[in-house]
Protein backbone atom coordinates (compact mmCIF):
# COMPACT_ATOMS: atom_id res chain seq x y z
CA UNK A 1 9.24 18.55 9.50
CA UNK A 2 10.01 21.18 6.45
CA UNK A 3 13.04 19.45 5.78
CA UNK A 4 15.45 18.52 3.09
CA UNK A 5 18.22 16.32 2.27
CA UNK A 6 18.28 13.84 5.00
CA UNK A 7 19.74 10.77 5.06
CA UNK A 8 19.18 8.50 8.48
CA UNK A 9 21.54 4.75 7.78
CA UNK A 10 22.96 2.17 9.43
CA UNK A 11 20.76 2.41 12.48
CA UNK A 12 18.87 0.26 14.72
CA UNK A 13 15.61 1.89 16.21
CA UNK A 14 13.29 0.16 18.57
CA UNK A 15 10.19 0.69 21.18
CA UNK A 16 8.97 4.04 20.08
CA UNK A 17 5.91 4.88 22.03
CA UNK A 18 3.86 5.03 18.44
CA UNK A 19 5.00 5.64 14.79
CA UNK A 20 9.00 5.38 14.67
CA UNK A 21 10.49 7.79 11.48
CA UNK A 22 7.75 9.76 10.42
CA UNK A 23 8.59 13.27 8.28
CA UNK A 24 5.65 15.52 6.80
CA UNK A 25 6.12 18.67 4.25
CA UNK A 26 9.93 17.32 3.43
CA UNK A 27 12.21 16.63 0.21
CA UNK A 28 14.90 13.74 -0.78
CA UNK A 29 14.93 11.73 1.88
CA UNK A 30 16.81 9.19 2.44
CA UNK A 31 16.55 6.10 4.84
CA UNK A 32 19.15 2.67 4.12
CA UNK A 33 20.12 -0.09 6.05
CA UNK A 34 17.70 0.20 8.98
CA UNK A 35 16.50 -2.33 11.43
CA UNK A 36 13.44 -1.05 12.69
CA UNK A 37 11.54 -3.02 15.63
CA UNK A 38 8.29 -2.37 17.05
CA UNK A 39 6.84 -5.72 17.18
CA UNK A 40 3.67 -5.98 19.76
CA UNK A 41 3.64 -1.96 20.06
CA UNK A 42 0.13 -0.40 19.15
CA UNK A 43 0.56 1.93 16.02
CA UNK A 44 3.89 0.97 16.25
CA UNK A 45 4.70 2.22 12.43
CA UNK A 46 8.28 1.62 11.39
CA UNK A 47 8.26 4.52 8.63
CA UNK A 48 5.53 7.06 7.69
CA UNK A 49 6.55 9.96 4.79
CA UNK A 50 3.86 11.96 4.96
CA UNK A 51 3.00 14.91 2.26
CA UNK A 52 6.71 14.35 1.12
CA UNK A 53 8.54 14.40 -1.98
CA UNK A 54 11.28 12.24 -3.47
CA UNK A 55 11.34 9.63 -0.47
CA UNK A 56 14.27 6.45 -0.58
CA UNK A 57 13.77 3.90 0.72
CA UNK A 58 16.06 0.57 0.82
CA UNK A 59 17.99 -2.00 2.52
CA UNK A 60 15.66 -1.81 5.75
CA UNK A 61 14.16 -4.51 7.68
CA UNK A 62 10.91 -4.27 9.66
CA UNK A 63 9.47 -6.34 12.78
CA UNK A 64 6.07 -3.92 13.45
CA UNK A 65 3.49 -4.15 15.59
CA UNK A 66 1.71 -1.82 12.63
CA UNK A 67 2.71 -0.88 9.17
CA UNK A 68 5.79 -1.75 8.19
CA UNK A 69 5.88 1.63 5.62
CA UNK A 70 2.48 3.87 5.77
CA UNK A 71 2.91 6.25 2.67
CA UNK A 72 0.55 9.39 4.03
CA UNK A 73 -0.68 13.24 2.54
CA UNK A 74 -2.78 14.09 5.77
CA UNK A 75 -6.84 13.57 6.08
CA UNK A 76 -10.02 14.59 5.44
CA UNK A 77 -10.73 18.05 4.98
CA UNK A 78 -7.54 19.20 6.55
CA UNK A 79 -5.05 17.16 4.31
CA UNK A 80 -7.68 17.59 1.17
CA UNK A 81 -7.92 21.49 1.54
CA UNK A 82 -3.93 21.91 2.57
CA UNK A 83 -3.05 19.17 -0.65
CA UNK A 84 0.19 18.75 -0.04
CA UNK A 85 0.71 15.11 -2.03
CA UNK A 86 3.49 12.61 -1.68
CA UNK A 87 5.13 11.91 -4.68
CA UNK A 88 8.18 9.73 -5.88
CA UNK A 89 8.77 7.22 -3.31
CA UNK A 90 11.26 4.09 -3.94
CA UNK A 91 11.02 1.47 -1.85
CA UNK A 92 13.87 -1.12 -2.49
CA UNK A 93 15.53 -4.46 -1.81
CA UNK A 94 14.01 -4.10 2.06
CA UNK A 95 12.67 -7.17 3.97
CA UNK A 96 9.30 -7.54 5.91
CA UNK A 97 9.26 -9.86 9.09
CA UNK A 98 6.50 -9.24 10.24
CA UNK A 99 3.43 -5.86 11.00
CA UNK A 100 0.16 -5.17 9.41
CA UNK A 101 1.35 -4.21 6.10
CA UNK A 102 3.50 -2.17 3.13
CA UNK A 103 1.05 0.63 2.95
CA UNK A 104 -0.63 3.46 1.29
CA UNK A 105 -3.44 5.77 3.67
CA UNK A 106 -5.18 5.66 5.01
CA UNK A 107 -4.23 9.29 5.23
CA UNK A 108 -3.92 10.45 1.48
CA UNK A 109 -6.21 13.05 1.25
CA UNK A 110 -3.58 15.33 -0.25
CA UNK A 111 -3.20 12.73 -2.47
CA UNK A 112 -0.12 10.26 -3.18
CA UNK A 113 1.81 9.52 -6.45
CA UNK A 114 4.72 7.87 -8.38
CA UNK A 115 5.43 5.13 -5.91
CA UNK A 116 7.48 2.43 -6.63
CA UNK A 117 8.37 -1.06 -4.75
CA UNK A 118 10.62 -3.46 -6.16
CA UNK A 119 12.07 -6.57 -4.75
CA UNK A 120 10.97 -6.75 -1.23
CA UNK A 121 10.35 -9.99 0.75
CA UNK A 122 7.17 -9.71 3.04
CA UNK A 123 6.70 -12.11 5.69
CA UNK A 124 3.52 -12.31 7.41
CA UNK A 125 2.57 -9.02 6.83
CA UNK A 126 -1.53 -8.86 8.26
CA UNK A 127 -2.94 -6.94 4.99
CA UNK A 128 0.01 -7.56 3.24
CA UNK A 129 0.88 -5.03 0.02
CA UNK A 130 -2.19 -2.53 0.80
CA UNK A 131 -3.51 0.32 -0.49
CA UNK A 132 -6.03 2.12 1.92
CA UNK A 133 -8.73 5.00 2.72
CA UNK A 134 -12.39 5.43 3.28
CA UNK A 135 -14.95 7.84 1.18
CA UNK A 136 -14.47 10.31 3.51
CA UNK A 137 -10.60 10.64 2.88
CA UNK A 138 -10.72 12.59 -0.49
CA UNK A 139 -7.90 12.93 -2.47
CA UNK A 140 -5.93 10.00 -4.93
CA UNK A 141 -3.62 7.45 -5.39
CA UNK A 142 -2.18 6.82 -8.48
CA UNK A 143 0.77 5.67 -10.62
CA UNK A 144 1.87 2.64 -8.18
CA UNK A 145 4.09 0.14 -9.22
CA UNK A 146 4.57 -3.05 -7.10
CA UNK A 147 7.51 -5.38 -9.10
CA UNK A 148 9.59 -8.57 -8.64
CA UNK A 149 8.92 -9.35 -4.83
CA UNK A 150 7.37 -11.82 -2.87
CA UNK A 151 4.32 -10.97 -0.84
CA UNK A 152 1.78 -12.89 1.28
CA UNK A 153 -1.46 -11.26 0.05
CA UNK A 154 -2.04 -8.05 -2.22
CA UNK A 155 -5.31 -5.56 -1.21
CA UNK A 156 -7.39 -2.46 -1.92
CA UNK A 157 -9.41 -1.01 0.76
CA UNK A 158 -12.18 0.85 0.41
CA UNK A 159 -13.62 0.58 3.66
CA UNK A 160 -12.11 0.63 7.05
CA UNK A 161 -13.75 0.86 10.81
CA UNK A 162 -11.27 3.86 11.72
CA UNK A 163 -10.12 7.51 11.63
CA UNK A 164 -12.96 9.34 10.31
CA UNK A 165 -13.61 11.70 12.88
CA UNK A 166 -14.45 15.19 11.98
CA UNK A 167 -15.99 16.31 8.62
CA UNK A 168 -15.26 14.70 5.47
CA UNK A 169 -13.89 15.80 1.87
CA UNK A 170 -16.05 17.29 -0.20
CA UNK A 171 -16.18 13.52 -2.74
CA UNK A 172 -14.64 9.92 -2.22
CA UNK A 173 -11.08 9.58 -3.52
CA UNK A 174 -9.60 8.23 -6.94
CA UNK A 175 -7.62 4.65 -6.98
CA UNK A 176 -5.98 4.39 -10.26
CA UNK A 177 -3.30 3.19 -12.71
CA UNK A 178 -1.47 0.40 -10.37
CA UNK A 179 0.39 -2.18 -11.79
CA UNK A 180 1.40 -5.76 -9.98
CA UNK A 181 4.20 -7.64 -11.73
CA UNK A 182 5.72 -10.23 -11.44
CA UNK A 183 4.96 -10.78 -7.82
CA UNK A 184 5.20 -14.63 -5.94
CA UNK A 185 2.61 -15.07 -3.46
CA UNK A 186 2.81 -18.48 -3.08
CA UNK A 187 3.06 -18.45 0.81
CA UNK A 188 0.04 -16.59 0.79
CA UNK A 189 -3.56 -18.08 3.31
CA UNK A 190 -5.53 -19.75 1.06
CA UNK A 191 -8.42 -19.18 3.64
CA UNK A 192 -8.85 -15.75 2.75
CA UNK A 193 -8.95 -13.98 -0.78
CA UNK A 194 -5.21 -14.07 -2.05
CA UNK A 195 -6.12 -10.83 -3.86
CA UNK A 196 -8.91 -8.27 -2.59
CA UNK A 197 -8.39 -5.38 -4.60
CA UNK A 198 -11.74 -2.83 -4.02
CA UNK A 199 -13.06 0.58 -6.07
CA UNK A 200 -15.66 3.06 -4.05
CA UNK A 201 -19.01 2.65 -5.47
CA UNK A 202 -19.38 6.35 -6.16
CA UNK A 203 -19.73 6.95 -10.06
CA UNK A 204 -16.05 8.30 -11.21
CA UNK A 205 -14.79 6.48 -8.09
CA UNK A 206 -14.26 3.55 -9.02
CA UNK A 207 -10.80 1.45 -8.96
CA UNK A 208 -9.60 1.89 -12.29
CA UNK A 209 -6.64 0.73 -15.12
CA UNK A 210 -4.99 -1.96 -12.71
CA UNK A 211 -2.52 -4.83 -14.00
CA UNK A 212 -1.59 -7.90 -12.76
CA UNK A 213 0.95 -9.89 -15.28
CA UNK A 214 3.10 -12.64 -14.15
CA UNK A 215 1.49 -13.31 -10.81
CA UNK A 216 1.70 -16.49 -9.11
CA UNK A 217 -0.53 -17.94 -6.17
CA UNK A 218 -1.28 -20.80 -4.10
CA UNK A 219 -3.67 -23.36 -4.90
CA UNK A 220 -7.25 -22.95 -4.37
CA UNK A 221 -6.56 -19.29 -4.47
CA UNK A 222 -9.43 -16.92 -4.56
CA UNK A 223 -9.37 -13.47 -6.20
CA UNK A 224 -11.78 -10.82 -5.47
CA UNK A 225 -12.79 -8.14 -7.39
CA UNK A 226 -15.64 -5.03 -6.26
CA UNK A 227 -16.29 -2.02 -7.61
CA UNK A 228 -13.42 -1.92 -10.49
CA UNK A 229 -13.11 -1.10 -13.79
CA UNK A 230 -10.30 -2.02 -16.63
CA UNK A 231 -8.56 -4.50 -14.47
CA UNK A 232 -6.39 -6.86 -16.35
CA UNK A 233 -4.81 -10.09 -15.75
CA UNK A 234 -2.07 -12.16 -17.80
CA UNK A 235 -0.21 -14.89 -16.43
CA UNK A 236 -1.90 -14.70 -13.25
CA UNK A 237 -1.99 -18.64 -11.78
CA UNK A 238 -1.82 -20.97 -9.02
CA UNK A 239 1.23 -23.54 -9.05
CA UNK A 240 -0.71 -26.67 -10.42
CA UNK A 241 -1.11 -24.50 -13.48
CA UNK A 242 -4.64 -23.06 -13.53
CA UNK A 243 -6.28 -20.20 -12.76
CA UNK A 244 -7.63 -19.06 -9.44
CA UNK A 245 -10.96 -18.57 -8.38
CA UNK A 246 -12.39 -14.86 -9.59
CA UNK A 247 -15.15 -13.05 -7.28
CA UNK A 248 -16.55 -9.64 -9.47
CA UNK A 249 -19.04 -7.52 -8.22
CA UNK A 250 -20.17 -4.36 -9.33
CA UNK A 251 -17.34 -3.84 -11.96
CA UNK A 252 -16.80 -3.80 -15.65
CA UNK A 253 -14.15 -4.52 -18.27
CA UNK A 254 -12.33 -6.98 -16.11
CA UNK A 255 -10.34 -9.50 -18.25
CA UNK A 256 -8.41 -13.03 -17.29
């Protein structure tokens, strides 16, 4: 906590009794060439920054029992009023095994920016690459980029059955500017929507000015779409060649 210029490598860290590595209000940190294992251990996080700037993150492996990486900025009112964002995270070359996701909230209501993940191999991951809050959570994400990895699923939630105790923030958050690129999800369940990517229905609050280009997806993939607007897709297709299966509700400008 209130730290800077950290660098934690070359470790193995296992059975913590809830979220493993997790450093709030802190600058240029480091992390490489980590095992972390918490598989079967309730909010067993492996790695949490948390109302942090300039976070590095690479060469780590993950076995979770909950997210893999939780990018955080505090919640509700407390993390809203205090607004002490995360910005400039890298997360690089790091493999997934297994938890419940690569992840952003659901504590952001200080807001979280500039993130960037680049090739990464997720396993079964249980939400896969997810972004996360609920209307109560205030605050933003923005400016994510998610490029050349292989993932199982890709989602947006906008509503979630936890962690909204106390009062709320004073309006529903801001999802915006995200780009997916050349991502393989061909491993991905068929059985559920491959990508579930979901705005708040709040006017002004809706998901807005995301990209998908170069995606590819299992067959009889489904795609859904809620509460979105400016969403773009180009070259987005299942291995036979054709394109998935698009869901749209309550959303505009959406083009395939």
């Amino acid at each position: 906590m209130n730290c800077q210029d950290v660098s934690i490598d070359n470790l193995t860290i296992q059975e913590p009794p809830s979220w493993t590595i997790h450093y709030i209000y802190s600058d240029n940190i480091s992390l490489h060439n980590l095992f972390i294992n918490t598989y079967g251990i309730r909010n067993g996080d492996g790695i949490d920054p948390d109302s942090s700037t300039d976070s590095y993150i690479f060469n780590c492996t993950f076995d979770n029992g909950d997210d893999c990486i939780a990018i955080k900025s505090g919640k509700n009112p407390e993390g809203y009023y205090i607004g002490k964002p995360t910005k400039n995270v890298q997360i690089t070359n790091c493999n997934f095994i297994e938890g419940h996701g690569i992840s952003i909230g659901s504590e952001m209501s200080g807001g979280v920016s500039d993130v960037l993940i680049q090739d990464c191999k997720a396993g079964a991951l249980l939400n896969g690459m997810q972004i996360k809050g609920t209307k109560e959570r205030g605050g933003y994400v923005r400016n994510v980029t998610v490029v050349d990895c292989e993932l199982m699923k890709i989602t947006i939630f906008s509503k979630l059955n936890y962690n909204n105790d106390g009062e709320g923030a004073p309006e529903p958050p801001v999802f915006e500017n995200f780009v997916f690129r050349n991502i393989d999800l061909t491993k991905a369940n068929v059985k559920e929507p491959v990508i579930n990517i979901n705005g708040f229905s709040t006017a002004g609050h809706k998901l807005r000015n995301v990209l998908f280009e170069k995606i590819i997806l299992p067959d009889n993939s489904k795609v859904v779409i809620n509460d979105a607007e400016k969403v773009k897709f180009e070259k987005v297709k299942c291995i036979n060649g054709v394109k998935p299966e698009f869901l749209v509700a309550g959303s505009m400008e959406i083009s395939f």
